[in-house]
Protein backbone atom coordinates (compact mmCIF):
# COMPACT_ATOMS: atom_id res chain seq x y z
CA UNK A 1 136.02 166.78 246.84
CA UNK A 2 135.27 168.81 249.95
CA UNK A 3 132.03 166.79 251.93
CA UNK A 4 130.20 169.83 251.97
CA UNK A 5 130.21 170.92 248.59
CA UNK A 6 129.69 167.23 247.74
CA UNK A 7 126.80 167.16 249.37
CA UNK A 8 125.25 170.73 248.29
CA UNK A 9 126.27 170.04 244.60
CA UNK A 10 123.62 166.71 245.26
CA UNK A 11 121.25 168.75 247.71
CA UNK A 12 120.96 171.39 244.13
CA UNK A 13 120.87 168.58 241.85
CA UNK A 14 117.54 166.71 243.49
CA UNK A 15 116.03 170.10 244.03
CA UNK A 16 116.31 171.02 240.35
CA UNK A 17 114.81 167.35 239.44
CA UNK A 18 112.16 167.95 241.95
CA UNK A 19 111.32 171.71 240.34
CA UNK A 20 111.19 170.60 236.72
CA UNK A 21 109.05 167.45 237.74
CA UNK A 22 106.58 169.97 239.36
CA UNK A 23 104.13 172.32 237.77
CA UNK A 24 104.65 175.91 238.47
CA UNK A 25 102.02 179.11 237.21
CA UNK A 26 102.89 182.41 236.42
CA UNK A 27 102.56 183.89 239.87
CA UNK A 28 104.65 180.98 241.46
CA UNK A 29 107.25 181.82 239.04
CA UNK A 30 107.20 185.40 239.85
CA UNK A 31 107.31 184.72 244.02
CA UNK A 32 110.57 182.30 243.31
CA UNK A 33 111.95 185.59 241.18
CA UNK A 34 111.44 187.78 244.23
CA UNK A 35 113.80 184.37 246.38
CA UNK A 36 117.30 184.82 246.99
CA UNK A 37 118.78 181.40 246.04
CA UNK A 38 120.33 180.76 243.16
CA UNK A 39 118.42 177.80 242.11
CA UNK A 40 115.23 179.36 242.31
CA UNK A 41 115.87 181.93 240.46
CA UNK A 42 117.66 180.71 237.65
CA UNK A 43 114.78 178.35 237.42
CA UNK A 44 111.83 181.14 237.44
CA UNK A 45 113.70 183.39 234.78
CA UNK A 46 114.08 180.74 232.42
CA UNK A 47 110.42 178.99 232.68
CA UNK A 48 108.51 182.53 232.19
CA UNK A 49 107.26 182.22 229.13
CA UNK A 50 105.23 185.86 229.45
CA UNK A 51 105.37 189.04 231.62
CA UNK A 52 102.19 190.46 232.84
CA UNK A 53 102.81 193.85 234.52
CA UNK A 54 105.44 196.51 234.59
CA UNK A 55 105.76 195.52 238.23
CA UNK A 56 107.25 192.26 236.96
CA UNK A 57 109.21 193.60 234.18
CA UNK A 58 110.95 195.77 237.04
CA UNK A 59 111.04 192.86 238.85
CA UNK A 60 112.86 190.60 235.75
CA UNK A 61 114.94 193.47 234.72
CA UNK A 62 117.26 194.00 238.24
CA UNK A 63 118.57 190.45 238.51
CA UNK A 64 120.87 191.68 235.13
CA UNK A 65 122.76 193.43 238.37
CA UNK A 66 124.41 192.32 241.48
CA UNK A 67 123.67 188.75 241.09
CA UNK A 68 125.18 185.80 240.47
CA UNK A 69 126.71 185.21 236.92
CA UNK A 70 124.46 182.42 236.06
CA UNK A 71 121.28 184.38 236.94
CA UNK A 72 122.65 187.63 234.91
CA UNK A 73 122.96 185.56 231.75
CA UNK A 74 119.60 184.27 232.35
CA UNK A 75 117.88 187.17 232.40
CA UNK A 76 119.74 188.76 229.90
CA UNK A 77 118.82 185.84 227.41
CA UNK A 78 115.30 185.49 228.64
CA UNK A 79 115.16 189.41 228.18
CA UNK A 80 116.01 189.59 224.69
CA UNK A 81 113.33 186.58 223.49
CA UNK A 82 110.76 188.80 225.79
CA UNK A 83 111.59 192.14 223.82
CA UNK A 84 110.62 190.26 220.32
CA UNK A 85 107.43 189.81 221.31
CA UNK A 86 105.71 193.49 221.33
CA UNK A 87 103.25 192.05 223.89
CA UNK A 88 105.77 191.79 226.01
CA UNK A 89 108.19 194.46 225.31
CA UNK A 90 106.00 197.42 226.14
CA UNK A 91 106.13 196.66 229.78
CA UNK A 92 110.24 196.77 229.58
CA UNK A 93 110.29 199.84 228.19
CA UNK A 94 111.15 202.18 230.47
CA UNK A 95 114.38 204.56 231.46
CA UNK A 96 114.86 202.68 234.94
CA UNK A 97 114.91 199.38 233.03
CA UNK A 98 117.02 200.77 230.08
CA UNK A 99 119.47 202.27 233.01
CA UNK A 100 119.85 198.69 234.22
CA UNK A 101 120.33 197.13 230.76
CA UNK A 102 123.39 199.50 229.82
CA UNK A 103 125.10 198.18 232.81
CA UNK A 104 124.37 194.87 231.73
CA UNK A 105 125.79 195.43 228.10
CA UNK A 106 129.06 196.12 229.95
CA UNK A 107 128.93 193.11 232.61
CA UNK A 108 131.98 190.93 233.02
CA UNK A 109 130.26 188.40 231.44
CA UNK A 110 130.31 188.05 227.51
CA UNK A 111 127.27 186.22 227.50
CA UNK A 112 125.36 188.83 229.25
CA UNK A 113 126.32 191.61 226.71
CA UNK A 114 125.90 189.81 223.71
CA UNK A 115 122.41 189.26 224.51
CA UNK A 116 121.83 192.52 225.75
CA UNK A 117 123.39 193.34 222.50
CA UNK A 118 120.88 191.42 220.91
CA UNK A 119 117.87 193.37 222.18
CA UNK A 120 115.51 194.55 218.98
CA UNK A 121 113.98 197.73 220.13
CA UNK A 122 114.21 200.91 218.86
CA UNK A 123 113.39 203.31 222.14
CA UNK A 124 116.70 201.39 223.98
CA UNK A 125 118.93 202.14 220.65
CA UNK A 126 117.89 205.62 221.35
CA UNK A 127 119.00 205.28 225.31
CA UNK A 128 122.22 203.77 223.96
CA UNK A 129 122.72 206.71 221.57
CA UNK A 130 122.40 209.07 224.19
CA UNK A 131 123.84 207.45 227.07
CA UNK A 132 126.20 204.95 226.03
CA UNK A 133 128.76 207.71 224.90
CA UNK A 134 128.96 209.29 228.31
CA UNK A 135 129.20 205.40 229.93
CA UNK A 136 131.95 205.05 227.82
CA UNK A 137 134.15 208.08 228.63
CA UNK A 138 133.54 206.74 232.82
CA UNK A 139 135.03 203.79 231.92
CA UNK A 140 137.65 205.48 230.10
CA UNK A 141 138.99 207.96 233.16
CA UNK A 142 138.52 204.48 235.50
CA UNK A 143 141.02 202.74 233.48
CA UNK A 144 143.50 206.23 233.26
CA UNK A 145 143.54 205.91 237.29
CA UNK A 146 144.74 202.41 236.89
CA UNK A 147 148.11 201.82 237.97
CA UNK A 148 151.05 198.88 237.80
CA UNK A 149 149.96 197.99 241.02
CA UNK A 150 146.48 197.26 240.04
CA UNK A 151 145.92 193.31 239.58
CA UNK A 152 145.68 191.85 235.84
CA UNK A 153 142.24 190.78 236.30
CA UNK A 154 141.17 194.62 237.19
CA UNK A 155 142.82 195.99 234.06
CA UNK A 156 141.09 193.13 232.17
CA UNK A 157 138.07 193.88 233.42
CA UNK A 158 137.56 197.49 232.75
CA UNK A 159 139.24 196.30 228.90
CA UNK A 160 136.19 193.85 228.93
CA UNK A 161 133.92 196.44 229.81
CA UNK A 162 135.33 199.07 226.97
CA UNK A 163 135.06 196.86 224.16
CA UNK A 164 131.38 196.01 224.98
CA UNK A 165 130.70 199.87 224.89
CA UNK A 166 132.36 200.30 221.91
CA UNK A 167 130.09 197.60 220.51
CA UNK A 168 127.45 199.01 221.61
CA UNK A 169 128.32 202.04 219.84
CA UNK A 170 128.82 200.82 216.85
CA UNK A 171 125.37 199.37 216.54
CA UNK A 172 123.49 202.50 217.10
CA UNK A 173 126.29 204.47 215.37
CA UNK A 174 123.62 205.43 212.48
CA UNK A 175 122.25 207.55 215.75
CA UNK A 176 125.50 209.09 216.89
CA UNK A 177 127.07 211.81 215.31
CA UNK A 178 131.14 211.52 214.95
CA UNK A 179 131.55 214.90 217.29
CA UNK A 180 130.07 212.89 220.36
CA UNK A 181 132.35 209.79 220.06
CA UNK A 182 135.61 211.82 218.35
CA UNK A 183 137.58 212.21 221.95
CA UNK A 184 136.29 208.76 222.73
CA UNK A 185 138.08 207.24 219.47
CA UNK A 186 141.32 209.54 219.51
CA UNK A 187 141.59 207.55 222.26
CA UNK A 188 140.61 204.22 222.15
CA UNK A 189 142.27 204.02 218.69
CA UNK A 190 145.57 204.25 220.48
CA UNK A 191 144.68 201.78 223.05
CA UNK A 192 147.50 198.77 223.25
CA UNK A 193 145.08 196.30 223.25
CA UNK A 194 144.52 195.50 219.45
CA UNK A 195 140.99 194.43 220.23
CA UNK A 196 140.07 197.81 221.44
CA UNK A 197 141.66 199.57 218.87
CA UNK A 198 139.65 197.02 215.89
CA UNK A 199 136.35 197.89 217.49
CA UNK A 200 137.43 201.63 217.21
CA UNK A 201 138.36 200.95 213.43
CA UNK A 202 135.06 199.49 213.06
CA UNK A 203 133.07 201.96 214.22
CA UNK A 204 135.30 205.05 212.78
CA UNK A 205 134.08 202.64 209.33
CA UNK A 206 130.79 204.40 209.62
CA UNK A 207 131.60 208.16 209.39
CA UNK A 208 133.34 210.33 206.68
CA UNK A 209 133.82 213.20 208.49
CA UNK A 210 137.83 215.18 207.98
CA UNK A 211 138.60 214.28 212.09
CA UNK A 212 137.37 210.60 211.16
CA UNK A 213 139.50 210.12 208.17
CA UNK A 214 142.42 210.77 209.81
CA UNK A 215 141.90 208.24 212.86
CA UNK A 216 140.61 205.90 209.39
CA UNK A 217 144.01 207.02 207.85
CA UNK A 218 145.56 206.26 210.89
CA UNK A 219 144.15 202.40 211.86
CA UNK A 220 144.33 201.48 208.15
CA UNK A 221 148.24 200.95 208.52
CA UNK A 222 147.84 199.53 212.05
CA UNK A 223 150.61 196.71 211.79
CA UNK A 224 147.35 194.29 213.01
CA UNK A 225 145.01 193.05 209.93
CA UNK A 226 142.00 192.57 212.45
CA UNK A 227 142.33 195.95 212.89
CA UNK A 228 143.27 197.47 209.59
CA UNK A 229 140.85 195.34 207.79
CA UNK A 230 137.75 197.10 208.86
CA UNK A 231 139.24 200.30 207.03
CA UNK A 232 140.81 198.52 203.73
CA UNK A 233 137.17 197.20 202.47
């Protein structure tokens, strides 16, 4: 191993021994939130045990973007035991914390979603309703401009991203009517990628509309049970 990242790995290690051996209050936590290392903030996200301001819910909320994976997934756990508590949830919900959170449901990382996923709260299902729809068509057109030149990893990526919106979809699907999705799911159920197309089959399970029984028609006799089972039940 490189001497370097020998010696940061046990540089990180002692600090972290030295931080959970020490006592920290709320407002310590906080000022190691607003720090730039890693370390630190991994560590503050995942000892707050209670938000006190919409200032710090602001605060919490934008390290769910353009951080480092570990301190995304924090937060995006941390976020979704805060938003159980309705002591705590009030001060998260807002429109410029909701606007970070949908970006978060479609992170690269699984873990991040899911919990976002998670989130029990009725005023962000109604964000997702509205919103989600039109984040999922972007991601559509960015993976049309994709090319056989573009890397694996990029086409992955924007997959990864689709199947997490669809997800999200179909959770607040009781709030979506089939109209707003329909061009969204003529496509996706046509998508090579047999995961995209099951999600589609799962959500087109909700709705019993004429347009949605023939994509249901469709997906039934899709030659891939995972996908046709949603529609067979």
């Amino acid at each position: 191993m490189d001497k370097c990242l020998d010696y940061n790995l046990e540089s990180n290690f002692e600090k972290a021994i030295n931080m959970f051996a020490s006592e920290y209050s709320y407002d310590d936590l906080i000022s190691l939130l607003k720090q730039n290392e890693i370390l630190e903030k991994q560590f503050a996200i995942l000892n707050l045990e209670e938000i006190k301001s919409i200032e710090d819910a602001k605060l919490f909320c934008s390290n769910l973007v353009g951080q480092d994976g570990k301190i995304r997934e924090a937060t995006a756990f941390k976020l979704s035991e805060f938003f159980d508590n309705k002591k705590f949830s009030t001060y998260f919900e807002l429109e410029d914390n909701y606007k970070i959170m949908i970006k978060g449901l479609t992170d690269i990382n699984g873990n991040v979603c899911r919990s976002i996923l998670e989130i029990q709260s009725d005023e962000f299902n109604k964000f997702l309703a509205k919103n989600l729809p039109e984040k999922t068509i972007q991601i559509l057109k960015e993976i049309e401009l994709l090319t056989e030149e573009d890397k694996q990893y990029v086409i992955s990526k924007r997959n990864f991203q689709l199947y997490w919106a669809l997800e999200g979809i179909f959770k607040v699907s009781n709030l979506i009517s089939f109209d707003e999705i329909k061009d969204i799911l003529t496509k996706t159920s046509s998508f090579d990628d047999y995961t995209i197309r099951e999600k589609s089959a799962k959500i087109l399970s909700r709705y019993n509309t004429k347009d949605a029984q023939e994509l249901k028609s469709k997906l039934s006799k899709d030659e891939n049970c995972y996908v046709s089972r949603h529609l067979c039940l």
